[in-house]
PDB file of N, CA and C in Angstrom:
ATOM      1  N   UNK A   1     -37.983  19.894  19.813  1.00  0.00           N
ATOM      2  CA  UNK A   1     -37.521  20.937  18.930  1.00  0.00           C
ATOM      3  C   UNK A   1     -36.156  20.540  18.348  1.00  0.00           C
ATOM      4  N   UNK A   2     -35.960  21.103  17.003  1.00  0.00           N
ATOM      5  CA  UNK A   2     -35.096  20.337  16.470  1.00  0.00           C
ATOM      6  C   UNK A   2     -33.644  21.462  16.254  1.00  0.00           C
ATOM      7  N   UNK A   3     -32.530  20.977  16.683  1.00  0.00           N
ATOM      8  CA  UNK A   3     -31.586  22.282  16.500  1.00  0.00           C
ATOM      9  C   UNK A   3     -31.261  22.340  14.765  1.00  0.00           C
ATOM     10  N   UNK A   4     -31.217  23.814  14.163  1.00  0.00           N
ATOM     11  CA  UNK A   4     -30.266  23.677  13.111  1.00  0.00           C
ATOM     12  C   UNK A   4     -28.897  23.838  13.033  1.00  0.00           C
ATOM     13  N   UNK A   5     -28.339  23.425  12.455  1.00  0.00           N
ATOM     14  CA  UNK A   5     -27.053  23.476  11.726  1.00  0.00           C
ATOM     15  C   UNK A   5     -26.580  24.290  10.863  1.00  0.00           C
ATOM     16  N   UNK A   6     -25.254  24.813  10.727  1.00  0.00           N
ATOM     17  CA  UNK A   6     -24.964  25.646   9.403  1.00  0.00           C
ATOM     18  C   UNK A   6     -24.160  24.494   8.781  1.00  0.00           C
ATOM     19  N   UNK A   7     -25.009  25.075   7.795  1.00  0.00           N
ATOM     20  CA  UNK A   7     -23.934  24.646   6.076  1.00  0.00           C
ATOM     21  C   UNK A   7     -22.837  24.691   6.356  1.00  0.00           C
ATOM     22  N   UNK A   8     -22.043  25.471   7.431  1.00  0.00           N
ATOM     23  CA  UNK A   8     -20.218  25.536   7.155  1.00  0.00           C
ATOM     24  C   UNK A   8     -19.856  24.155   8.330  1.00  0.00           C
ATOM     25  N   UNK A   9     -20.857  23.998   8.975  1.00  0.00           N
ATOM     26  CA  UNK A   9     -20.357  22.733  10.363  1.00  0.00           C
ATOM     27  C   UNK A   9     -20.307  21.177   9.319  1.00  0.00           C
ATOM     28  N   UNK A  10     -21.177  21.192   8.216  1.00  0.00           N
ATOM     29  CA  UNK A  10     -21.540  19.850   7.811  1.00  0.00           C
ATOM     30  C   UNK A  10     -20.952  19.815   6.853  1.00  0.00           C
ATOM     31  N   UNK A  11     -19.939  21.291   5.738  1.00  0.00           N
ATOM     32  CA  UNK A  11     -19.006  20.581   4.993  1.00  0.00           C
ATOM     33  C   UNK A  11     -17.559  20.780   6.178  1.00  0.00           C
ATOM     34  N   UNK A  12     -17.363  21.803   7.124  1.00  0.00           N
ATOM     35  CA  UNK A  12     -16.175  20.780   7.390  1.00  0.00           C
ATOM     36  C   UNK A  12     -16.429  19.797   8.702  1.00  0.00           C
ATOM     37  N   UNK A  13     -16.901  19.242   8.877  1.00  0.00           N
ATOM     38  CA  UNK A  13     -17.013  17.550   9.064  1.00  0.00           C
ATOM     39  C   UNK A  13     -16.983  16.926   7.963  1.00  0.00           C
ATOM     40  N   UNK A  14     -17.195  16.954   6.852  1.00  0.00           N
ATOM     41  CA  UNK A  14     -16.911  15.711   5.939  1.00  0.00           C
ATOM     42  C   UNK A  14     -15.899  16.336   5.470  1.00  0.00           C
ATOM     43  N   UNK A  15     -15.238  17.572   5.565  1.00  0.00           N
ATOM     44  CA  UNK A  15     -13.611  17.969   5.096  1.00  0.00           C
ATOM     45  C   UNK A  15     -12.609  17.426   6.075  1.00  0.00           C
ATOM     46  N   UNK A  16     -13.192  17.085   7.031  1.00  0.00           N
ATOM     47  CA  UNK A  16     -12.040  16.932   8.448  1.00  0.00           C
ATOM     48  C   UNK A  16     -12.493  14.791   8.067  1.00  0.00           C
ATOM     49  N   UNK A  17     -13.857  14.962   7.765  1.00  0.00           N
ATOM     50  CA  UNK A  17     -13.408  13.019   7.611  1.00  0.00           C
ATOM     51  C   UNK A  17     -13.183  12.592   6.130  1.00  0.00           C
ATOM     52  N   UNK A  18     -12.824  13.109   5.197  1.00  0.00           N
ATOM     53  CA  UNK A  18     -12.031  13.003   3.940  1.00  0.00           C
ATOM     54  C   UNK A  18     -10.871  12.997   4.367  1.00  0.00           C
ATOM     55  N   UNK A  19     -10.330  13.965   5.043  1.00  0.00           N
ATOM     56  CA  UNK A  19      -9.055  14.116   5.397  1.00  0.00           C
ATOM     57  C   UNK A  19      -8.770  13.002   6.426  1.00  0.00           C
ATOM     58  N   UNK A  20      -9.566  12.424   7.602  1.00  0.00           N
ATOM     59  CA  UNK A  20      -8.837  11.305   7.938  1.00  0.00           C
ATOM     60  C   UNK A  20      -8.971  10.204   7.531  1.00  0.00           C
ATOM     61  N   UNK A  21      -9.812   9.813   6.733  1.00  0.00           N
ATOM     62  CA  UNK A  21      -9.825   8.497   5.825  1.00  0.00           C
ATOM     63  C   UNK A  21      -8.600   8.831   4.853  1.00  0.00           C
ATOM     64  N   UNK A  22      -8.321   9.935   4.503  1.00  0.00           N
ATOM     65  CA  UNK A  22      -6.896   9.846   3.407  1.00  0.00           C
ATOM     66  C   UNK A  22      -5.561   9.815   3.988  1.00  0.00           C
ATOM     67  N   UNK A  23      -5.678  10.652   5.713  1.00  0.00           N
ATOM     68  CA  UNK A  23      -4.570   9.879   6.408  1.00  0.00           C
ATOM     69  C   UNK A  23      -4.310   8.335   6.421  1.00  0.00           C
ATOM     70  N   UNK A  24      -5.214   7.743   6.727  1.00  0.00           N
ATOM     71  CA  UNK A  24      -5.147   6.413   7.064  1.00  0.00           C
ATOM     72  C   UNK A  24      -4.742   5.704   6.195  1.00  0.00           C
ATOM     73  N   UNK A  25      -5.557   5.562   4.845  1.00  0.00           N
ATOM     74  CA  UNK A  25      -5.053   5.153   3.879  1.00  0.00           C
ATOM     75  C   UNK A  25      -3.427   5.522   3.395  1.00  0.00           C
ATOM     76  N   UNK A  26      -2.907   6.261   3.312  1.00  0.00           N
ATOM     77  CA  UNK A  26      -1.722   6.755   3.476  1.00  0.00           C
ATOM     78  C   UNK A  26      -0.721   6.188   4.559  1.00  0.00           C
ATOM     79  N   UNK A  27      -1.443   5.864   6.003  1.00  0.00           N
ATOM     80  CA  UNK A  27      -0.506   5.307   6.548  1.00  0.00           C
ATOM     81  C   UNK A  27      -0.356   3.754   6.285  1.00  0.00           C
ATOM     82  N   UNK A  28      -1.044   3.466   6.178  1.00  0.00           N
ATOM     83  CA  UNK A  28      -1.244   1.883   5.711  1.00  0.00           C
ATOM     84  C   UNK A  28      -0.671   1.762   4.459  1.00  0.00           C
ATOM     85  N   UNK A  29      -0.894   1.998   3.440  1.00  0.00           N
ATOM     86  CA  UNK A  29       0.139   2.113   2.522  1.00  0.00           C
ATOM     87  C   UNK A  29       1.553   2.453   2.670  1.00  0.00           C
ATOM     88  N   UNK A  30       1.890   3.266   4.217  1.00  0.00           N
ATOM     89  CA  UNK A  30       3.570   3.251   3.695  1.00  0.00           C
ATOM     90  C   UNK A  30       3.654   1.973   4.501  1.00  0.00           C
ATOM     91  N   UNK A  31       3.049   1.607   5.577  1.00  0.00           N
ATOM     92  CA  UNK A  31       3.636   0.260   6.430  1.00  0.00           C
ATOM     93  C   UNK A  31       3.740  -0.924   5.325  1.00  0.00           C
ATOM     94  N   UNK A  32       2.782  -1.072   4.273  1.00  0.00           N
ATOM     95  CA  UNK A  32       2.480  -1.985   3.457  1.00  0.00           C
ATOM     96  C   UNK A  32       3.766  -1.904   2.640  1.00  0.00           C
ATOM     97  N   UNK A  33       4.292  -0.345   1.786  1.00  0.00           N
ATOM     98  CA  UNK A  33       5.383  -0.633   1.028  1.00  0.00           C
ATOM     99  C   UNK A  33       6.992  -0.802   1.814  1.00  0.00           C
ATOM    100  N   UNK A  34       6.779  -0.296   3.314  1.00  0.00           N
ATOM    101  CA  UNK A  34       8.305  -0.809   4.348  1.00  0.00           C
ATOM    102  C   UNK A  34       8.482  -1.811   4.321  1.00  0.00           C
ATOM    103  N   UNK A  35       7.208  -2.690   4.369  1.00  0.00           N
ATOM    104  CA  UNK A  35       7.515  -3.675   5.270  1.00  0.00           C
ATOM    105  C   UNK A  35       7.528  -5.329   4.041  1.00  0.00           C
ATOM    106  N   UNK A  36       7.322  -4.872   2.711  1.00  0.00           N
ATOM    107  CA  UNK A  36       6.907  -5.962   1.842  1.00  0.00           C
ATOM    108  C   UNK A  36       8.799  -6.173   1.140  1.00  0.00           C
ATOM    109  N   UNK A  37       9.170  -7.295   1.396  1.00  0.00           N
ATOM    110  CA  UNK A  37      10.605  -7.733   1.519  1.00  0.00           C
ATOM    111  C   UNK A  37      10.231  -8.724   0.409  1.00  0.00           C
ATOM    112  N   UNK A  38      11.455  -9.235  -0.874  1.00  0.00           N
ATOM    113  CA  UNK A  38      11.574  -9.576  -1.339  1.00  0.00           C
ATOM    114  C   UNK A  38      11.954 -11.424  -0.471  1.00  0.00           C
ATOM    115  N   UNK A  39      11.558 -12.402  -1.255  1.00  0.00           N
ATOM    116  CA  UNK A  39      11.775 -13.687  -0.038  1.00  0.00           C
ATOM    117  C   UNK A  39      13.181 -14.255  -0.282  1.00  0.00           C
ATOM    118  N   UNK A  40      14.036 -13.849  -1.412  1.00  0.00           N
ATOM    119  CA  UNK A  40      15.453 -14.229  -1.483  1.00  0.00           C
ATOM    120  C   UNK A  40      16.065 -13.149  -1.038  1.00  0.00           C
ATOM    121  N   UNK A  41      16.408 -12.229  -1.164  1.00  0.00           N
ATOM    122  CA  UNK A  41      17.372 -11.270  -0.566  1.00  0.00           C
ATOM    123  C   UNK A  41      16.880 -10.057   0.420  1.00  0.00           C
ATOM    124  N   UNK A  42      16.006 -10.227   0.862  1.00  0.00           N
ATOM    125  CA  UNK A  42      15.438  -9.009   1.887  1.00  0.00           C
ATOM    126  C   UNK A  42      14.859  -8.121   1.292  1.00  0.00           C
ATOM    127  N   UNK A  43      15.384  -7.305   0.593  1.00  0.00           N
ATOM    128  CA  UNK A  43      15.182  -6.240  -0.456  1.00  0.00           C
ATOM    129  C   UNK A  43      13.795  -5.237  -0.458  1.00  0.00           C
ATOM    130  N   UNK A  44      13.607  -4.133  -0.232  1.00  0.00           N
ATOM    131  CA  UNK A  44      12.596  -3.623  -0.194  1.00  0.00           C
ATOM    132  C   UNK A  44      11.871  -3.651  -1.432  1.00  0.00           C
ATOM    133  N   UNK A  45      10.834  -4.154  -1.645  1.00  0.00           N
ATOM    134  CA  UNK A  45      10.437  -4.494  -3.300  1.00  0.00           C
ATOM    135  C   UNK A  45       8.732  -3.033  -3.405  1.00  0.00           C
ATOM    136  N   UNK A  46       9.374  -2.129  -2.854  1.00  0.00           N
ATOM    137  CA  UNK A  46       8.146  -1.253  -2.973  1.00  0.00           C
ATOM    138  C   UNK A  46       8.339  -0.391  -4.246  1.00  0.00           C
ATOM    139  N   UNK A  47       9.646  -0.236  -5.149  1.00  0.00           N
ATOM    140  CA  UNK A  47       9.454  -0.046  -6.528  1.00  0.00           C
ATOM    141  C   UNK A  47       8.103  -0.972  -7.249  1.00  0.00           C
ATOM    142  N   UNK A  48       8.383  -2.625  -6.781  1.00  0.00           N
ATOM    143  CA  UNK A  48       7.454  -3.284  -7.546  1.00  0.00           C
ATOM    144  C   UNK A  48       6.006  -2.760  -7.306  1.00  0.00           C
ATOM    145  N   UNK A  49       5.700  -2.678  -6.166  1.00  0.00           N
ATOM    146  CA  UNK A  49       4.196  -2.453  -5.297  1.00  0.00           C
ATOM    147  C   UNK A  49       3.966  -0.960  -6.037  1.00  0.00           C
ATOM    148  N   UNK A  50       4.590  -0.233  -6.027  1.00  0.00           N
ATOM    149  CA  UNK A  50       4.031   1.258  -6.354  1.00  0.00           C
ATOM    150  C   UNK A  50       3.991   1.114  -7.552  1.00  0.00           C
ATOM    151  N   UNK A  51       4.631   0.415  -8.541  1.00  0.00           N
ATOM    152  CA  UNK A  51       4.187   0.542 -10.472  1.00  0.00           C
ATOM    153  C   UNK A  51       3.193  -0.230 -10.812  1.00  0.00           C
ATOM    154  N   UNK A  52       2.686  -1.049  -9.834  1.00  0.00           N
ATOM    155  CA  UNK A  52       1.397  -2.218  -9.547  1.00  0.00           C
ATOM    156  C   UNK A  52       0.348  -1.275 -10.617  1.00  0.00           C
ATOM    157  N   UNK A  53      -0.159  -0.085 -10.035  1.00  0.00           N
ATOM    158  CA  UNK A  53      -1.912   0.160 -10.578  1.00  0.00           C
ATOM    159  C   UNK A  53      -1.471   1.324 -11.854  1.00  0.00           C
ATOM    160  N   UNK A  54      -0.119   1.503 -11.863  1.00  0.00           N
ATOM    161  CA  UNK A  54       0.296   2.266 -13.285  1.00  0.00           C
ATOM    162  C   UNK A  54       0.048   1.680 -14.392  1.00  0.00           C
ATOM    163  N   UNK A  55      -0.808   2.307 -15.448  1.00  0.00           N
ATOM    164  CA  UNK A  55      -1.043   1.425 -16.676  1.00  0.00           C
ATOM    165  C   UNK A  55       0.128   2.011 -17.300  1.00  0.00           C
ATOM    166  N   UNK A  56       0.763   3.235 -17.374  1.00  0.00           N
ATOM    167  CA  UNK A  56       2.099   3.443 -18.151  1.00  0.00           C
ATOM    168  C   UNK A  56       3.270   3.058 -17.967  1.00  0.00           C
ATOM    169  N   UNK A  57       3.898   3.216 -16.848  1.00  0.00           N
ATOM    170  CA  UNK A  57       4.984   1.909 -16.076  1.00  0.00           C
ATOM    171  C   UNK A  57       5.192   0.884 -16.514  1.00  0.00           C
ATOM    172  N   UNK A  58       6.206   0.029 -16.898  1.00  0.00           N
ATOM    173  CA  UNK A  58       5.941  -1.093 -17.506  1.00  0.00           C
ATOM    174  C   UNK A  58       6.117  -2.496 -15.727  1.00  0.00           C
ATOM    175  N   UNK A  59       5.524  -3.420 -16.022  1.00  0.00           N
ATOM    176  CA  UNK A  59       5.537  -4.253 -15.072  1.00  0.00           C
ATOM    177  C   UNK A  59       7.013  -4.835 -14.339  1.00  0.00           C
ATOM    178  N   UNK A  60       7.373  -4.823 -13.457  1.00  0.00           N
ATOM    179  CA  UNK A  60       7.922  -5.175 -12.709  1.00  0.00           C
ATOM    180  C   UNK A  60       7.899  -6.802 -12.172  1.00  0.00           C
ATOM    181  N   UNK A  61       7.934  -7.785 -12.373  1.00  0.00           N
ATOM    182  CA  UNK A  61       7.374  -9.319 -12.102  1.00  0.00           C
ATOM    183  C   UNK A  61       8.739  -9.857 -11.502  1.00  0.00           C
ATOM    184  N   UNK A  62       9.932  -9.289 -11.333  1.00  0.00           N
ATOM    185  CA  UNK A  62      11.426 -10.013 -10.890  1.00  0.00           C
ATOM    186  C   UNK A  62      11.752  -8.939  -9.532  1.00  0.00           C
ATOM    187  N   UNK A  63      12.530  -8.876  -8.461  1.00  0.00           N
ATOM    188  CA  UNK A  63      13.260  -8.411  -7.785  1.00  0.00           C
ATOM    189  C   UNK A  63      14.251  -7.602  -8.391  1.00  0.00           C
ATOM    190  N   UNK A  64      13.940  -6.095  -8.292  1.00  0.00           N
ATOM    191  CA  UNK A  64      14.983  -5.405  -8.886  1.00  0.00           C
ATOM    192  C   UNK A  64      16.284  -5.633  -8.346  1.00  0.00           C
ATOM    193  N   UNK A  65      16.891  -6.358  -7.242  1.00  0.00           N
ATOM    194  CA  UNK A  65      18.242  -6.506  -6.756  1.00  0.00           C
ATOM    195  C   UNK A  65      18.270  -7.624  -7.231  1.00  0.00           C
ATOM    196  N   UNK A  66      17.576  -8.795  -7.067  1.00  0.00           N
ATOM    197  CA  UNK A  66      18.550  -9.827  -6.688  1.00  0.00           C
ATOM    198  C   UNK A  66      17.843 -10.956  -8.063  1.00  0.00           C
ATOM    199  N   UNK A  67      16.588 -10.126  -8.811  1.00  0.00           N
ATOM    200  CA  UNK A  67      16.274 -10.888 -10.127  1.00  0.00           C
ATOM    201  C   UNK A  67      15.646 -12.176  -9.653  1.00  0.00           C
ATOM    202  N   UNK A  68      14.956 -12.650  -8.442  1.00  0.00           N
ATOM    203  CA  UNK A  68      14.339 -13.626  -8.558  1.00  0.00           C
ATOM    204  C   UNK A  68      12.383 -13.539  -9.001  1.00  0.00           C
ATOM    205  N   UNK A  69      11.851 -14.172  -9.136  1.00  0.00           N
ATOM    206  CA  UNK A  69      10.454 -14.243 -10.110  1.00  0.00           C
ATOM    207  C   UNK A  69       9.553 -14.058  -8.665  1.00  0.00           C
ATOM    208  N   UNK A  70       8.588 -13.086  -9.102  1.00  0.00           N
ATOM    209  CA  UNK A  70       7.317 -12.735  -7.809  1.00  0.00           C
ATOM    210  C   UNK A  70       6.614 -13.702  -8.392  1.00  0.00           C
ATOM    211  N   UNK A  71       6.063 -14.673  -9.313  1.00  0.00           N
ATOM    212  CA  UNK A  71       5.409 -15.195 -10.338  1.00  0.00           C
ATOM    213  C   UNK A  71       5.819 -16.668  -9.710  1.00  0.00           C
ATOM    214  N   UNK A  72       6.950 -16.758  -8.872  1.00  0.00           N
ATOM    215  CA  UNK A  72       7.172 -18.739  -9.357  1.00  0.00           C
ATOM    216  C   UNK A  72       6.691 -18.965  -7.655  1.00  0.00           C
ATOM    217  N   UNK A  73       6.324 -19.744  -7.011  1.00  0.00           N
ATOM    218  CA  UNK A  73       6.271 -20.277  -5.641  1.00  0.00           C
ATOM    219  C   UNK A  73       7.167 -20.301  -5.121  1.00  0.00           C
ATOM    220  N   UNK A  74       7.515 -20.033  -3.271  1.00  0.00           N
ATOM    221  CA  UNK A  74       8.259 -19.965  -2.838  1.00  0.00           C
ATOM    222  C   UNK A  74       8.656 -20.962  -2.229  1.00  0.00           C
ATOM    223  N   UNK A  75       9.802 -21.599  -2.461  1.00  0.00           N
ATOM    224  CA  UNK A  75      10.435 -22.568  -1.735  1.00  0.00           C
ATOM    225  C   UNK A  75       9.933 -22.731   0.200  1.00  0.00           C
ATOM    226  N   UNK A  76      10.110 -23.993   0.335  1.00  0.00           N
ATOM    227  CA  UNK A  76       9.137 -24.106   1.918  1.00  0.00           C
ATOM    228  C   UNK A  76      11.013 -24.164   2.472  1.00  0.00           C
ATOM    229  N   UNK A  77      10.713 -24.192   3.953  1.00  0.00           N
ATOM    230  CA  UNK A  77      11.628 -23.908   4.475  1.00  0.00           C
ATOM    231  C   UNK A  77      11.803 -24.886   5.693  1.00  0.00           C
ATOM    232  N   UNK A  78      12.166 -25.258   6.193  1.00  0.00           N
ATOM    233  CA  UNK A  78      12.469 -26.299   7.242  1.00  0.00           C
ATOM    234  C   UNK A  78      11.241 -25.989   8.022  1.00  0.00           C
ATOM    235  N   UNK A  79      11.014 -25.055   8.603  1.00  0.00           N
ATOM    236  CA  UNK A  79      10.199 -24.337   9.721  1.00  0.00           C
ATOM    237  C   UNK A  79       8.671 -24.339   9.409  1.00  0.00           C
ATOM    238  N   UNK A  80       8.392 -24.004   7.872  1.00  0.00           N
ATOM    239  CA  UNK A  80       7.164 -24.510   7.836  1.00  0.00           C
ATOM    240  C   UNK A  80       6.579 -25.225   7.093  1.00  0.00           C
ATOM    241  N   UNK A  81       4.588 -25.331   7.111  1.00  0.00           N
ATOM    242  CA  UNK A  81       4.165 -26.870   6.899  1.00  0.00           C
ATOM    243  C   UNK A  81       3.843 -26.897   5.708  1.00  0.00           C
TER     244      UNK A  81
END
């Protein structure tokens, strides 16, 4: 025998897992914009990352502090290969 369900249990379960798939995404995105450092001056470059998927924003391609190019390769460093 088969149990039924109400209509109100099966939209909020997918209201309660919308809502934690949009937590998540959310948290991962702020660790992603803390933690993304410019490679010459430290610099939190999450102005650049957040005007990324804006088509009105104009592009961002330099380090707003310290003006070096996200665009050119990064110099190697003693340490690696």
């Amino acid at each position: 025998m088969m149990q039924k369900t109400t209509p109100g249990f099966a939209a909020l379960a997918l209201a309660l897992g919308i809502g934690a798939a949009a937590l998540l995404i959310a948290c991962v995105m702020s660790a992603v914009l803390l933690r993304t450092k410019c490679p010459r001056c430290g610099f939190s470059l999450r102005k650049v990352i957040s005007r990324g998927g804006s088509p009105t924003l104009p592009k961002l391609d330099a380090c707003p502090h310290c003006g070096v190019s996200l665009d050119e390769p990064m110099e190697e460093t003693a340490g690696s290969s």
